[in-house]
N, C-alpha and C. Protein backbone atom coordinates (compact mmCIF):
# COMPACT_ATOMS: atom_id res chain seq x y z
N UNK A 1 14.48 -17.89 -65.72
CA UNK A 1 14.13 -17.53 -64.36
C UNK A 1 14.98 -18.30 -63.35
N UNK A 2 15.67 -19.44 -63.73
CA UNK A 2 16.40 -20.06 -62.59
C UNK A 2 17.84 -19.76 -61.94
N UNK A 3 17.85 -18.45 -63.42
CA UNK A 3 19.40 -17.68 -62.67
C UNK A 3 19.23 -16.16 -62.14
N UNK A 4 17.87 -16.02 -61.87
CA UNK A 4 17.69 -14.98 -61.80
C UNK A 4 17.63 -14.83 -60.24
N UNK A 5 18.29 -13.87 -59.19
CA UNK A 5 18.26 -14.47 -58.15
C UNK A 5 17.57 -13.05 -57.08
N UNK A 6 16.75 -11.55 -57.65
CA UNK A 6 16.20 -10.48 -56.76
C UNK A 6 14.97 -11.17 -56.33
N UNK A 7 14.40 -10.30 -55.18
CA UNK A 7 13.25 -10.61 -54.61
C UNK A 7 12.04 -9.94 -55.53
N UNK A 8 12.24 -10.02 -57.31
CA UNK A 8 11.42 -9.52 -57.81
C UNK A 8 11.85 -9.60 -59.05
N UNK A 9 11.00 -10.37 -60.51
CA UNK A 9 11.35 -10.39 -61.70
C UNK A 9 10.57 -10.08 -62.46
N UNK A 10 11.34 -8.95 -63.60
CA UNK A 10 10.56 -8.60 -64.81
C UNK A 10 10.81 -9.63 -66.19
N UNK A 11 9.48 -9.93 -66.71
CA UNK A 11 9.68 -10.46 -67.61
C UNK A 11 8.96 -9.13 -69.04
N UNK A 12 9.86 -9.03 -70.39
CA UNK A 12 9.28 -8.45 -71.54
C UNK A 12 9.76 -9.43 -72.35
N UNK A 13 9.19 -9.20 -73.57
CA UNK A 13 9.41 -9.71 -74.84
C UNK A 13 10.57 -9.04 -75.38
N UNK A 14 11.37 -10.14 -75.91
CA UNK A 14 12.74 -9.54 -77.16
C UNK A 14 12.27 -8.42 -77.83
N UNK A 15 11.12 -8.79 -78.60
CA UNK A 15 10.88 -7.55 -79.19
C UNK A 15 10.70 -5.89 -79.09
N UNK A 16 10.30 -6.20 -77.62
CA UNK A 16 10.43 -4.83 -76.83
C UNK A 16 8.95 -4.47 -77.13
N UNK A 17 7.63 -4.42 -77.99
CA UNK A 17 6.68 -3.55 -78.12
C UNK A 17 5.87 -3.54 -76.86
N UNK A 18 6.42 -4.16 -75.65
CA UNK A 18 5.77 -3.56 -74.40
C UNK A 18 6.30 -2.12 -74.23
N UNK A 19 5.65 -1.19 -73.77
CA UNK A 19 6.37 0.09 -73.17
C UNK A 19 7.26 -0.02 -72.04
N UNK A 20 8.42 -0.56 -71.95
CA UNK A 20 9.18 -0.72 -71.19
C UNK A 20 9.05 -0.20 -69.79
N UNK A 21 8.97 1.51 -70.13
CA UNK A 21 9.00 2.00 -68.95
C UNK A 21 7.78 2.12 -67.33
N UNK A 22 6.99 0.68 -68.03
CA UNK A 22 6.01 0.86 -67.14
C UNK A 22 6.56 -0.38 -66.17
N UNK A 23 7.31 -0.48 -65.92
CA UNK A 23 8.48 -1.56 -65.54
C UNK A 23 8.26 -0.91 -63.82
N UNK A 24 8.45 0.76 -64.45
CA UNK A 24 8.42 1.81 -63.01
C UNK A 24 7.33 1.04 -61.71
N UNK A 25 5.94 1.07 -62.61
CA UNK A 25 4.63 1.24 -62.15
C UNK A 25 4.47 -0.56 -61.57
N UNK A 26 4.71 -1.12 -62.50
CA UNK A 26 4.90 -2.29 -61.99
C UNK A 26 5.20 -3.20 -60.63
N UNK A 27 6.59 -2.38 -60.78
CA UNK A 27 7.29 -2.68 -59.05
C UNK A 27 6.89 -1.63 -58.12
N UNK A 28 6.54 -0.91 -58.55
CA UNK A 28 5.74 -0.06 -57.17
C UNK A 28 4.36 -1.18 -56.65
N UNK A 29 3.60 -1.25 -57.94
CA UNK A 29 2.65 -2.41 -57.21
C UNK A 29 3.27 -3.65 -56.57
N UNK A 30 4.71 -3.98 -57.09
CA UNK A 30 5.20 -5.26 -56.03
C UNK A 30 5.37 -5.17 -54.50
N UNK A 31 5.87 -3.74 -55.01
CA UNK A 31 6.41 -2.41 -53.32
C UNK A 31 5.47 -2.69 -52.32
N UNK A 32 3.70 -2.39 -52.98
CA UNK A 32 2.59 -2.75 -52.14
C UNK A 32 2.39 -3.88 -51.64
N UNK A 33 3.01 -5.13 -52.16
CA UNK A 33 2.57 -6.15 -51.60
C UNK A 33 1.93 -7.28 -52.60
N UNK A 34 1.75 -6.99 -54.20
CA UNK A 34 1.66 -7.58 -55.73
C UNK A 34 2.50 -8.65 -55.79
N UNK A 35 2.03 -10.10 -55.96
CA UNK A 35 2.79 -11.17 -55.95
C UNK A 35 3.07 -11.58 -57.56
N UNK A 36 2.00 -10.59 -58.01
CA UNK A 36 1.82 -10.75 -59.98
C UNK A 36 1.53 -9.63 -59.92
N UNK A 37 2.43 -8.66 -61.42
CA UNK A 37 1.47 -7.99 -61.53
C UNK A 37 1.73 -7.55 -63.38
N UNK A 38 0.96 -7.89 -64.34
CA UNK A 38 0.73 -7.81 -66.00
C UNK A 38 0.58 -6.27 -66.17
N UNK A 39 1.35 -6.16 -67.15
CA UNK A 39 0.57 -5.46 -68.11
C UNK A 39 -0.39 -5.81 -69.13
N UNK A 40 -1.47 -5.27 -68.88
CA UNK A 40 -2.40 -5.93 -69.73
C UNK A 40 -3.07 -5.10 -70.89
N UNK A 41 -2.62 -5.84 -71.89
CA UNK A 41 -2.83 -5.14 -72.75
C UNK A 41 -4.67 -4.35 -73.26
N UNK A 42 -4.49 -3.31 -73.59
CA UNK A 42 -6.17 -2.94 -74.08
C UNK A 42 -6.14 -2.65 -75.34
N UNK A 43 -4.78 -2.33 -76.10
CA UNK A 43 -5.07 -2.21 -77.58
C UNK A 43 -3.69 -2.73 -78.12
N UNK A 44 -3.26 -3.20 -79.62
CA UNK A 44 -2.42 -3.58 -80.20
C UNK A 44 -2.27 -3.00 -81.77
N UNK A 45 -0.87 -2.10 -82.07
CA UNK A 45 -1.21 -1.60 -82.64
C UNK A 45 -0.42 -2.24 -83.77
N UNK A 46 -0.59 -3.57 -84.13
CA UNK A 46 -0.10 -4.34 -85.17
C UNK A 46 -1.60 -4.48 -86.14
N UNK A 47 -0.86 -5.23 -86.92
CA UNK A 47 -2.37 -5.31 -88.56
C UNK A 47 -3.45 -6.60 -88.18
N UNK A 48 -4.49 -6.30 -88.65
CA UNK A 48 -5.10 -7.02 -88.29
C UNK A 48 -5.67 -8.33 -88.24
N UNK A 49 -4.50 -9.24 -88.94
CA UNK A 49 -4.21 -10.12 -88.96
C UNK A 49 -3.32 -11.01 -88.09
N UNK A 50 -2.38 -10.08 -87.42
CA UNK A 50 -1.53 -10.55 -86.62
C UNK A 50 -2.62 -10.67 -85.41
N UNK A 51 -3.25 -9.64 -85.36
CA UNK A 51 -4.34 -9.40 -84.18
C UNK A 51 -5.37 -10.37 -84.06
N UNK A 52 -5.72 -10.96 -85.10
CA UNK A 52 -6.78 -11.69 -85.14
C UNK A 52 -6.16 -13.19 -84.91
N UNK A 53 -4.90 -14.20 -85.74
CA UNK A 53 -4.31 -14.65 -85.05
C UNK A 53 -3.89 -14.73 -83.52
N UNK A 54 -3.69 -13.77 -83.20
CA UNK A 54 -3.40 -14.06 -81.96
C UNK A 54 -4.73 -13.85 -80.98
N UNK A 55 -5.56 -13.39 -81.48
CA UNK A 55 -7.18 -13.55 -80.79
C UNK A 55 -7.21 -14.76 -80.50
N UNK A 56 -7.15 -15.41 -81.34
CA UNK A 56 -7.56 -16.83 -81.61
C UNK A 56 -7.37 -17.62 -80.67
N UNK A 57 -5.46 -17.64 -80.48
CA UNK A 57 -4.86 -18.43 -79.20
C UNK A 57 -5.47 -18.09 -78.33
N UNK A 58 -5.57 -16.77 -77.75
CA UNK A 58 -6.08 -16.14 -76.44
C UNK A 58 -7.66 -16.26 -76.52
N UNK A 59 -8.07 -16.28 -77.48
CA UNK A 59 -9.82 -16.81 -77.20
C UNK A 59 -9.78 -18.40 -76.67
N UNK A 60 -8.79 -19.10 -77.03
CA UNK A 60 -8.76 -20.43 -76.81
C UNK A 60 -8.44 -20.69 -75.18
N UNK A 61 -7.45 -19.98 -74.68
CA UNK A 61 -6.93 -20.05 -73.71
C UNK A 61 -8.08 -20.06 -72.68
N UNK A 62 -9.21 -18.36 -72.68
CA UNK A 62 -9.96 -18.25 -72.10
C UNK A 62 -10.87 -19.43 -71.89
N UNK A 63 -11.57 -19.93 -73.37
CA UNK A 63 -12.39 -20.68 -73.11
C UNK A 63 -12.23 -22.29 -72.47
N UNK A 64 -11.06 -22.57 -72.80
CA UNK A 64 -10.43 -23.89 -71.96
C UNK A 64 -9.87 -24.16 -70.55
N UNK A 65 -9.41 -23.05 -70.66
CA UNK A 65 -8.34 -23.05 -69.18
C UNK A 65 -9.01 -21.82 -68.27
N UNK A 66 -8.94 -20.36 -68.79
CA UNK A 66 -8.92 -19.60 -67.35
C UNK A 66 -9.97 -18.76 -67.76
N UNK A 67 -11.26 -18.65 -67.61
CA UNK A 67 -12.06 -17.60 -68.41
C UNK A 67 -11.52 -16.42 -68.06
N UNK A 68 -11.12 -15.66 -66.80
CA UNK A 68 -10.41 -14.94 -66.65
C UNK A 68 -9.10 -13.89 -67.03
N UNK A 69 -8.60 -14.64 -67.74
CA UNK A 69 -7.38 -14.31 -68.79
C UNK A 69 -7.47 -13.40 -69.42
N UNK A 70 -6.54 -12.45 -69.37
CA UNK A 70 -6.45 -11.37 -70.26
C UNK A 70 -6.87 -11.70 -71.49
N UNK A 71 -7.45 -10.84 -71.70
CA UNK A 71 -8.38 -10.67 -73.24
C UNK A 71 -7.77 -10.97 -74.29
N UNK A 72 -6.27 -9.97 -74.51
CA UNK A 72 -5.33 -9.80 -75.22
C UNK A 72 -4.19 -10.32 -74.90
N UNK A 73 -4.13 -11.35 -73.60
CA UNK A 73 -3.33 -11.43 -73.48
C UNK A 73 -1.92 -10.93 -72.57
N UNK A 74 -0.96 -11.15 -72.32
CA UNK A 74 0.56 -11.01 -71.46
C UNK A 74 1.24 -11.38 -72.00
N UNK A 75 2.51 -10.74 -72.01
CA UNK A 75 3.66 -10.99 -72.02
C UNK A 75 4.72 -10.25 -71.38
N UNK A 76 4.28 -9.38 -70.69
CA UNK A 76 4.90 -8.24 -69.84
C UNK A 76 4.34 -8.41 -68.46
N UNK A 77 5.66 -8.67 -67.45
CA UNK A 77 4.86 -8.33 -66.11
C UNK A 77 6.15 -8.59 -65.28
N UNK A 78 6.02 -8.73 -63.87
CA UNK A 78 7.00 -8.34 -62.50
C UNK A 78 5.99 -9.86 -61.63
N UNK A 79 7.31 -10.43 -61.00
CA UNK A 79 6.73 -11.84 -60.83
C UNK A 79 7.26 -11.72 -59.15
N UNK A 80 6.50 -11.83 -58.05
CA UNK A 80 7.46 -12.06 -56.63
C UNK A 80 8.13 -13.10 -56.86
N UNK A 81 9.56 -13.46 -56.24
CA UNK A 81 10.32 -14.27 -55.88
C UNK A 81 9.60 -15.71 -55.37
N UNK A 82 8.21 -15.95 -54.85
CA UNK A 82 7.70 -16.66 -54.07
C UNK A 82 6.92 -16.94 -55.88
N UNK A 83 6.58 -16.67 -56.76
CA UNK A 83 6.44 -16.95 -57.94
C UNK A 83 7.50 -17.96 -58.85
N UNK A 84 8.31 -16.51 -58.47
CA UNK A 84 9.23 -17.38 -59.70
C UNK A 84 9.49 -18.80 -59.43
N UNK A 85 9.77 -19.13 -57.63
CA UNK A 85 10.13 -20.49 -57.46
C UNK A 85 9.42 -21.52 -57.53
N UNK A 86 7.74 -21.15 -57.71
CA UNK A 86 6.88 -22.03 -57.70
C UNK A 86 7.51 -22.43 -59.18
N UNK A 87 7.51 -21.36 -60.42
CA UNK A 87 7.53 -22.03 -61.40
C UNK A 87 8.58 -22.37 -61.82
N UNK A 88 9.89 -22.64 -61.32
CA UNK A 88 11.26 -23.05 -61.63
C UNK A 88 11.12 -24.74 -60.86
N UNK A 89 10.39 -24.42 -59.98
CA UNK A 89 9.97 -26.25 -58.81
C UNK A 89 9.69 -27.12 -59.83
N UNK A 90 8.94 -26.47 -61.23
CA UNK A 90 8.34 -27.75 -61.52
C UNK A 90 8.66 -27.88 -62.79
N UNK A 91 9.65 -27.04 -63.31
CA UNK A 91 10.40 -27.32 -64.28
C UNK A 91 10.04 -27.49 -65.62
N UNK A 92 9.12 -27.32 -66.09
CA UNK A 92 8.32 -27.21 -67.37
C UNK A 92 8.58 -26.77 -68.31
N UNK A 93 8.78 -27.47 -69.68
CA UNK A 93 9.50 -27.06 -70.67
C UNK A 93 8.71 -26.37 -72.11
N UNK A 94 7.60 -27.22 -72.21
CA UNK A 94 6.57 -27.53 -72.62
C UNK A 94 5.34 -26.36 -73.03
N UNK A 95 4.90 -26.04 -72.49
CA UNK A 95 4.30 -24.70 -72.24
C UNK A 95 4.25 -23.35 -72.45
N UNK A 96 3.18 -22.69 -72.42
CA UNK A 96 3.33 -21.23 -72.38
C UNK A 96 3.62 -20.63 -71.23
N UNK A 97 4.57 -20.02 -71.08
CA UNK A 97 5.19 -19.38 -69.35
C UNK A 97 3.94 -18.49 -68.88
N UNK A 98 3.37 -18.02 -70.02
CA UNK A 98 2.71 -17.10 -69.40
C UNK A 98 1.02 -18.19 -68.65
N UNK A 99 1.08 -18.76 -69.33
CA UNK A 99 -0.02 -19.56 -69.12
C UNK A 99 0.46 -20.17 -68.07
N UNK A 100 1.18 -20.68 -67.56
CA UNK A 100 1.40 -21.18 -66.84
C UNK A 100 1.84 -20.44 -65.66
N UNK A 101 2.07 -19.41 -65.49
CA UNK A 101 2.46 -18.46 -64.63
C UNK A 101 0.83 -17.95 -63.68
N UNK A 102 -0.32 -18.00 -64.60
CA UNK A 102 -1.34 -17.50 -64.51
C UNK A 102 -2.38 -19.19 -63.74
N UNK A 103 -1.63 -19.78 -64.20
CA UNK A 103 -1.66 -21.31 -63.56
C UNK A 103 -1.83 -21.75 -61.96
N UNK A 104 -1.31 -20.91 -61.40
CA UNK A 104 -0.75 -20.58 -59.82
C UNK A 104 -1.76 -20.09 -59.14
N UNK A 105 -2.42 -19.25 -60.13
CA UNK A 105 -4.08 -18.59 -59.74
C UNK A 105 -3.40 -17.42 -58.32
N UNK A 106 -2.47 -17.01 -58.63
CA UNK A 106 -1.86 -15.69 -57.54
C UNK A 106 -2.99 -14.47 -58.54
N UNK A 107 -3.18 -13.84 -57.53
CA UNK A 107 -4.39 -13.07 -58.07
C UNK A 107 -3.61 -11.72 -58.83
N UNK A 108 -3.35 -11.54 -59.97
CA UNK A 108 -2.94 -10.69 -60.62
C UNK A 108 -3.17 -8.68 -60.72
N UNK A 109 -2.53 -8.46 -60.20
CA UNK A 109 -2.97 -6.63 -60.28
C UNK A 109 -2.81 -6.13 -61.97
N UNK A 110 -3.32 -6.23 -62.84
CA UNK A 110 -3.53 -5.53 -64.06
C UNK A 110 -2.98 -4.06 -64.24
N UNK A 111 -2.16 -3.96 -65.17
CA UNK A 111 -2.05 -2.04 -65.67
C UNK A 111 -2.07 -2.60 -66.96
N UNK A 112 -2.83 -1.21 -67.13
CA UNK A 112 -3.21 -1.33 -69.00
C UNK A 112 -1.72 -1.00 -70.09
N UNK A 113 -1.82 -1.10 -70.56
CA UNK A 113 -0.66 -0.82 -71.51
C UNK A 113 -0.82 -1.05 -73.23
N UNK A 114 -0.44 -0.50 -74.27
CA UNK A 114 -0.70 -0.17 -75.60
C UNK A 114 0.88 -1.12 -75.82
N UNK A 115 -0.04 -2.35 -76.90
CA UNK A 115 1.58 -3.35 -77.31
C UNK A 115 1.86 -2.49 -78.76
N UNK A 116 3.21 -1.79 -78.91
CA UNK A 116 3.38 -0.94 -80.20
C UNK A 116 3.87 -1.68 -81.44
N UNK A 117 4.01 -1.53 -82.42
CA UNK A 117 4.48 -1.65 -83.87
C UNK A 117 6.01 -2.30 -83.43
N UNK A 118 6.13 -3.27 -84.29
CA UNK A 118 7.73 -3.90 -84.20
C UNK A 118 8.06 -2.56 -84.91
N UNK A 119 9.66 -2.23 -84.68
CA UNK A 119 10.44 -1.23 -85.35
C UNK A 119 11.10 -1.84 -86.51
């Protein structure tokens, strides 16, 4: 994020099983005035092990840090510029970006989205 220099950043995973193209829908909610805005996931269509693993973290997250927190989780979303610099200020190496992004307590606009099968 510290070379990234629009008045608006998408972050996805390498892997790509976000649906990319909701990238669209995303920045239209920035368009409105969205200082965060996730895709949040409502279903994952990996095995259920990977799923349950990763419950785990994200059950943890909720119950320690943000009860609020996506259920399933983020890793997909469009960050305002007035974001990104909060979290480049403080330089953190350490951490989950996303957790820490959600850290800021900027009130998040949610779109649902289906995380798909690695190819």
């Amino acid at each position: 994020m510290q070379h990234a220099s629009g008045d608006c950043v998408g972050i996805i995973s390498a892997d790509l099983q976000e649906p990319h193209e909701k990238f669209i829908d995303m920045v239209q909610e920035w368009k409105k005035g969205a200082k965060f805005v996730i895709g949040e996931r409502q279903t994952r269509e990996e095995c259920w092990w990977h799923r349950n693993i990763s419950g785990i973290y994200w059950n943890l997250v909720r119950n320690f840090a943000f009860s609020d927190f996506p259920y399933m989780g983020y890793d997909f979303c469009v960050l305002d510029r007035q974001v990104v610099d909060n979290v480049t200020k403080i330089n953190e190496k350490n951490s989950s970006i996303f957790v820490l992004i959600y850290w800021f307590g900027y009130r998040a606009v949610r779109l649902p989205i289906t995380r798909k099968l690695r190819d």
